[in-house]
Protein backbone atom coordinates (compact mmCIF):
# COMPACT_ATOMS: atom_id res chain seq x y z
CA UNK A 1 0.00 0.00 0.00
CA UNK A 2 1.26 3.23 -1.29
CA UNK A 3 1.54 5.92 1.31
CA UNK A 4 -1.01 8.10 -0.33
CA UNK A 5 -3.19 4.96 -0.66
CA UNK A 6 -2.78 5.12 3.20
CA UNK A 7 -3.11 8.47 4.14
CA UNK A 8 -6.57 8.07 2.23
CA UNK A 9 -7.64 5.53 3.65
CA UNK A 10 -6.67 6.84 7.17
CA UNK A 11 -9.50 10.30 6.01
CA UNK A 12 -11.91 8.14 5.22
CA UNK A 13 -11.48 6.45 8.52
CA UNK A 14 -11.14 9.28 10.80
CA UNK A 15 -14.33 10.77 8.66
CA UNK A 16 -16.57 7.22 9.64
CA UNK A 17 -15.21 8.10 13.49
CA UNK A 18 -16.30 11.11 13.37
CA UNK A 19 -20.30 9.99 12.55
CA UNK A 20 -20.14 7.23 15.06
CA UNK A 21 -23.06 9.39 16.55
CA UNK A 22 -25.99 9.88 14.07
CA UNK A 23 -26.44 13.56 12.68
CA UNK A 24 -29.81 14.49 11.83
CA UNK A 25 -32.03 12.84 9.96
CA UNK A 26 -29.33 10.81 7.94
CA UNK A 27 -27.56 8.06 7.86
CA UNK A 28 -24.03 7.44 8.95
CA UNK A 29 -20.81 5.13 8.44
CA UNK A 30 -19.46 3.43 11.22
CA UNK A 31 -15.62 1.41 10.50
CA UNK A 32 -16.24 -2.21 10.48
CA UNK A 33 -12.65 -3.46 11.73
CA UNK A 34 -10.72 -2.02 14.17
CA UNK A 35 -7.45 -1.78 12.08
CA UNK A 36 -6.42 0.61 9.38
CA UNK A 37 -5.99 -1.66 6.16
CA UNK A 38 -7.04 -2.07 3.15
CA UNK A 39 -9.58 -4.43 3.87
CA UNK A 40 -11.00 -1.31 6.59
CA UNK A 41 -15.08 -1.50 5.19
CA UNK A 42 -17.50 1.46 5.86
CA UNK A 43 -21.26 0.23 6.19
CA UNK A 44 -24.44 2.10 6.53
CA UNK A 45 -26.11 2.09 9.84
CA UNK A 46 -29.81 4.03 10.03
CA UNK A 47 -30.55 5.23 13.14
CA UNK A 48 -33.22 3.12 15.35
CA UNK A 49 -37.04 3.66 14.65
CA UNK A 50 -39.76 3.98 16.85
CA UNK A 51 -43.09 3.59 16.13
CA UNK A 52 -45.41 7.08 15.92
CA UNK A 53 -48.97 7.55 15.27
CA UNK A 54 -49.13 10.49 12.72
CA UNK A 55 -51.93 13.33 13.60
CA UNK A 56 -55.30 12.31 11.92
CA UNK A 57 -54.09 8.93 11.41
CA UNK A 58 -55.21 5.60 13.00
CA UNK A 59 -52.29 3.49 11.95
CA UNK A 60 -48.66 3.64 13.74
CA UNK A 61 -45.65 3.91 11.57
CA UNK A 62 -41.60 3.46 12.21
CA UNK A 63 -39.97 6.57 12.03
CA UNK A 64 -36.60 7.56 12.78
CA UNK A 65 -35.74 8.44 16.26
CA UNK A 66 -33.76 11.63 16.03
CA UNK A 67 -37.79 12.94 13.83
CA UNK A 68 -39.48 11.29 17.06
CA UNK A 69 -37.48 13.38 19.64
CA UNK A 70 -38.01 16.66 16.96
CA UNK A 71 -41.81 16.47 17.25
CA UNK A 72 -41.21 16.63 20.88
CA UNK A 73 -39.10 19.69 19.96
CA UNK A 74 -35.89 18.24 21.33
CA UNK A 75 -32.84 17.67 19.62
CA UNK A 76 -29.75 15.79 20.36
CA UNK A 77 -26.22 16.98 19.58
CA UNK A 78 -24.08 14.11 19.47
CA UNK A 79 -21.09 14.82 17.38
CA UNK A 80 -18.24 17.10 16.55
CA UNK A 81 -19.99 20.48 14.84
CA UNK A 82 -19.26 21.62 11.63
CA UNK A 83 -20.78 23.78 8.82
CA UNK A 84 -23.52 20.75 7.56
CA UNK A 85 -23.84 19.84 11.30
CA UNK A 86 -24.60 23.39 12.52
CA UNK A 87 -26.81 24.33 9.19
CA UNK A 88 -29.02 21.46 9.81
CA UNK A 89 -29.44 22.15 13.91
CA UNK A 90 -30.04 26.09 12.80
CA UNK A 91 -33.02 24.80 10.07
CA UNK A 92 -34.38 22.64 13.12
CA UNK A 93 -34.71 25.50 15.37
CA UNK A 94 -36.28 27.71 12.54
CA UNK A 95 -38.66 25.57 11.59
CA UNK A 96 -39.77 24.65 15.24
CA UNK A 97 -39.73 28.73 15.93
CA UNK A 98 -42.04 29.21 13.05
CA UNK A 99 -44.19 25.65 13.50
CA UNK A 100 -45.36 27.15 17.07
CA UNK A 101 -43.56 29.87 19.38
CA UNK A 102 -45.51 29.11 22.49
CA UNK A 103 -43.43 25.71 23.13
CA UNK A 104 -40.38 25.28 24.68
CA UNK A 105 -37.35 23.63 22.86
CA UNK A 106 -34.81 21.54 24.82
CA UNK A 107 -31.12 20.69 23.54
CA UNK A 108 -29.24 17.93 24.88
CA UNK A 109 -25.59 18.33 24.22
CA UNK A 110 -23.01 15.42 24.36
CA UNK A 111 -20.15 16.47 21.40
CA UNK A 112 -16.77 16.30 21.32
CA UNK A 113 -16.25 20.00 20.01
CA UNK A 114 -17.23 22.02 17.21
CA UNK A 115 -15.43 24.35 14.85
CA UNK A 116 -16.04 27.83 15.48
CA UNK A 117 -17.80 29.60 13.46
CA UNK A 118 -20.97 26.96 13.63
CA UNK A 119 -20.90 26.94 17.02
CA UNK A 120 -21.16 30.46 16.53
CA UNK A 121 -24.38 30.24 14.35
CA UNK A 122 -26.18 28.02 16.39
CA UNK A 123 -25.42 30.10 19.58
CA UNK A 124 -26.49 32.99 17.52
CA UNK A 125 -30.05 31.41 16.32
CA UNK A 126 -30.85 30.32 20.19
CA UNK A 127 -29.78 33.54 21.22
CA UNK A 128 -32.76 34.46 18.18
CA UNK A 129 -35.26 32.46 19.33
CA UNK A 130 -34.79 33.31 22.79
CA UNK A 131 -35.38 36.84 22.15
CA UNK A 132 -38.70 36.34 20.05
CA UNK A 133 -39.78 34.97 23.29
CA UNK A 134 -39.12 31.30 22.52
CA UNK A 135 -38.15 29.37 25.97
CA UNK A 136 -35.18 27.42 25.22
CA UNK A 137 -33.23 24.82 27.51
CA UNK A 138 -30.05 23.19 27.15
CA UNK A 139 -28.32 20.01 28.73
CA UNK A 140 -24.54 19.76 28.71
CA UNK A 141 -23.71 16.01 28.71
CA UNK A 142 -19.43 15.34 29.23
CA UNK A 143 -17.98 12.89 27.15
CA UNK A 144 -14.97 12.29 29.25
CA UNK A 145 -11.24 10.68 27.30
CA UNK A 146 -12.83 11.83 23.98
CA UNK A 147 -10.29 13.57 21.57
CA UNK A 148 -10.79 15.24 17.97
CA UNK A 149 -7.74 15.93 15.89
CA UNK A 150 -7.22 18.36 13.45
CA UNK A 151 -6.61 17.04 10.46
C-alpha cells in the first residue's frame, strides 16, 4: 500500500469516526474493523425507529428516532460540529420557531467540540429564538477521554 493509498484511507477512517453518533435525519458510516488496512469496510447504519402515530391517522408507523425526539421539539447533539452539522441544527430551530412559538425547545448536548464559526451560528439562532420569546433549555452532557484531531 502506497503511502497516499494510506493516508486516504486513514481520512476516510477518521471521517466514519467522526459519525459514530448519528447527525440528523441521515444516515451514517461506522468502520467495520478495528485496524487501518485495506480491507477497513464502511457500512451504513440508520438510526433506530420507533413507532409514531401520525396526527389524523389511526395506523402507527416506524420513524426515525432523532424525527421522534423533533416532534417533541428536542434535539440531540451528538457529534463534533461543523458547517452541515450546525446548518441542519439552525433549520431545526427555525422551523420549530415558526411551527409554534408558544413551546419550549430543549437541547441535549453530548459532542466532542465544534469548529467555530458553527458553534457560533447556532449560539447565535438560540440567542434568536430566545429573544422572540421562545423558551429554550439546554443540557450539557461530558464525554470524558474523547479527543478530535485536526486534520
Amino acid at each position: 500500500m502506497s503511502l497516499l493509498q494510506f493516508f486516504l484511507l486513514a481520512s476516510i477512517a477518521s471521517m466514519a469516526s467522526s459519525f459514530t453518533t448519528i447527525p440528523p435525519i441521515t444516515k451514517h458510516f461506522v468502520r467495520r474493523s478495528s485496524s487501518l488496512s485495506a480491507s477497513t469496510q464502511l457500512t451504513m447504519k440508520s438510526s433506530p425507529q420507533v413507532p409514531y402515530k401520525f396526527p389524523g391517522t389511526d395506523q402507527y408507523q416506524f420513524i426515525d428516532i432523532y424525527s421522534r425526539l423533533y416532534r417533541d421539539r428536542i434535539l440531540l447533539v451528538g457529534q463534533y460540529i461543523d458547517a452541515e452539522v450546525a446548518n441542519q441544527i439552525v433549520a431545526i430551530l427555525l422551523y420549530l420557531r415558526n411551527e409554534d412559538s408558544n413551546k419550549p425547545i430543549t437541547f441535549y448536548f453530548q459532542f466532542p467540540g465544534a469548529d467555530l464559526r458553527p458553534a457560533l451560528a447556532i449560539y447565535d439562532t438560540i440567542q434568536e429564538c430566545k429573544s422572540s420569546g421562545i423558551e429554550i433549555t439546554t443540557l450539557n452532557m461530558v464525554r470524558q477521554g474523547e479527543e478530535r484531531s485536526n486534520e
